[in-house]
Protein backbone atom coordinates (compact mmCIF):
# COMPACT_ATOMS: atom_id res chain seq x y z
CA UNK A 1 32.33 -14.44 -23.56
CA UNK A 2 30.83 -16.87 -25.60
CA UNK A 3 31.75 -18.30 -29.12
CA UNK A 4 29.71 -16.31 -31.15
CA UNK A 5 30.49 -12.94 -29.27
CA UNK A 6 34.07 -14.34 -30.16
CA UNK A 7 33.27 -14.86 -33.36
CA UNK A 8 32.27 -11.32 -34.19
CA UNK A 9 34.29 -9.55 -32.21
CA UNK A 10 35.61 -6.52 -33.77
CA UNK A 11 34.36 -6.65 -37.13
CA UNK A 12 34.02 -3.13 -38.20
CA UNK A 13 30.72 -1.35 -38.16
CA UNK A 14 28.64 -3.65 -36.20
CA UNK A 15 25.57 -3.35 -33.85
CA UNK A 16 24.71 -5.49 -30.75
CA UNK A 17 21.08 -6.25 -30.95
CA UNK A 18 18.42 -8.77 -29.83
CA UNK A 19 16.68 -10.67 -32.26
CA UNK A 20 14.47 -13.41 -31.57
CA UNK A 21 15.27 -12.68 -28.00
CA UNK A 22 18.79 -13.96 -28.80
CA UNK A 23 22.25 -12.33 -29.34
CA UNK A 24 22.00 -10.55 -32.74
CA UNK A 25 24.59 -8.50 -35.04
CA UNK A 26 23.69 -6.09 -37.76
CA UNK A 27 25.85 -4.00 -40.43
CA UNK A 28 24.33 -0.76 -41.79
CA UNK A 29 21.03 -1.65 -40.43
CA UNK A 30 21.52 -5.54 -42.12
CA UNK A 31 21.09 -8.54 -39.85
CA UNK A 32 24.45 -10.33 -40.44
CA UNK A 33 24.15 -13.04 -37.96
CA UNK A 34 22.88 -14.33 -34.90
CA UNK A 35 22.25 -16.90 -32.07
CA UNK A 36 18.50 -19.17 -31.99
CA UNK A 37 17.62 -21.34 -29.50
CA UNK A 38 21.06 -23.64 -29.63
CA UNK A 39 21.99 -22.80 -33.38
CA UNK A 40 24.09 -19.87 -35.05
CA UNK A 41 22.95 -18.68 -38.01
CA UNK A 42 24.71 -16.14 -40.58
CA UNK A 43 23.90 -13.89 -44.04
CA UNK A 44 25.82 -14.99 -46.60
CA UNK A 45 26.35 -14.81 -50.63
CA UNK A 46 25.16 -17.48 -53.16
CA UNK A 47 28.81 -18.72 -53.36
CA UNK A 48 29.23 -18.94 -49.38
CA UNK A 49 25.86 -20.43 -49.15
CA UNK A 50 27.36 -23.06 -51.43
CA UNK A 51 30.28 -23.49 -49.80
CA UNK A 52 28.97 -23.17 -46.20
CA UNK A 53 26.23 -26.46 -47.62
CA UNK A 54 29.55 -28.37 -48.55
CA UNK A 55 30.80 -28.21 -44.80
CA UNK A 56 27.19 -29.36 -43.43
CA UNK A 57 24.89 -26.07 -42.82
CA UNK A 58 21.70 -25.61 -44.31
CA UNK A 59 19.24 -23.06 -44.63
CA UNK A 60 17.77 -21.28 -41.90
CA UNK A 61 14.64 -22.13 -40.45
CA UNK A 62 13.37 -20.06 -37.36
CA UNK A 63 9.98 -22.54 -37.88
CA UNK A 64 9.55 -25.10 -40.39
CA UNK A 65 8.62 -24.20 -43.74
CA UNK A 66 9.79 -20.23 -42.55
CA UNK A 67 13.05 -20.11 -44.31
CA UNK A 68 15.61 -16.77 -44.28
CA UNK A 69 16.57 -16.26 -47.79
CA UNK A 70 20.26 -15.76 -47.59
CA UNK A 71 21.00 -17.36 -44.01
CA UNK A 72 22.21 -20.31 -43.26
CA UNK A 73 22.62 -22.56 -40.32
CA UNK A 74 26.16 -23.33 -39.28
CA UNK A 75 26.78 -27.18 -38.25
CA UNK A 76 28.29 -27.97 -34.69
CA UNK A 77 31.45 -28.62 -36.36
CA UNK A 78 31.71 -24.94 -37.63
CA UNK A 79 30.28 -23.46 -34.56
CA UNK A 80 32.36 -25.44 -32.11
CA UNK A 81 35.37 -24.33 -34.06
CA UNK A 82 36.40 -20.90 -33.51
CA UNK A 83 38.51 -20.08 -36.19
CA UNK A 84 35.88 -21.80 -38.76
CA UNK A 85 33.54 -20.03 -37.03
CA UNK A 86 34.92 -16.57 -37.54
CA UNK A 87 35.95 -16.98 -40.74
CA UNK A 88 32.30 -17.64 -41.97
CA UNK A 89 31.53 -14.60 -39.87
CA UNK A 90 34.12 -12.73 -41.92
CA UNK A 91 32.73 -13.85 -45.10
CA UNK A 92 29.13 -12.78 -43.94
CA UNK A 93 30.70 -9.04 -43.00
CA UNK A 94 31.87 -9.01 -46.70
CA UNK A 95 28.59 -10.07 -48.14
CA UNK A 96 26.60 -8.00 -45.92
CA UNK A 97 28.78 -4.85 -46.16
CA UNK A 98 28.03 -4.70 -49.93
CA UNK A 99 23.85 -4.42 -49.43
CA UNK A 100 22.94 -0.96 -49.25
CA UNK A 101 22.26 0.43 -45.76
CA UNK A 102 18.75 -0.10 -44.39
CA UNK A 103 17.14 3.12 -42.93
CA UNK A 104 15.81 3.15 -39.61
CA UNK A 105 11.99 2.33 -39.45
CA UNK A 106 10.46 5.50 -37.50
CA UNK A 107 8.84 4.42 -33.90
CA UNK A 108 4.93 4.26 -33.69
């Protein structure tokens, strides 16, 4: 299992998905956080984003100048840390269980 699948291991209400062709997780419909390329990235509040920029990550980027309002990118030392890294998962459950739930789109 890896660290992230760690990391968000049983955290009520969430979906196993692919995004970017990477291991995803969703609440309600709400990407909460996922794996690019070698980086972890995860949905957070203003506050967290704050606080998760104190401890080194920055925003997300999936291309340059293509920034995900509300994600950030956790530093190695956060993501090669499990407890820090589950704890920032926690705090992006919390955030993310507070948007309202996103319906599904229907299939073309």
């Amino acid at each position: 299992m890896s660290a992230f699948e760690r990391a968000v291991d049983g955290l009520a209400g969430i979906e196993h998905r692919a995004m970017f062709g990477y291991p995803s997780v969703f609440l309600n419909g709400n990407m909460l956080a996922s794996i690019f390329q070698d980086r972890i990235m995860v949905r957070l509040s203003a506050s967290d984003r704050q606080a998760a920029n104190a401890v080194g990550a920055k925003p997300f980027e999936p291309m340059p100048g293509r920034g995900m309002k509300e994600y950030v990118e956790l530093p190695q030392t956060v993501s090669g840390d499990a407890r820090a890294l589950r704890r920032w998962m926690e705090r992006g459950h919390a955030y993310v269980a507070t948007l309202p739930k996103k319906a599904k789109k229907p299939r073309k």
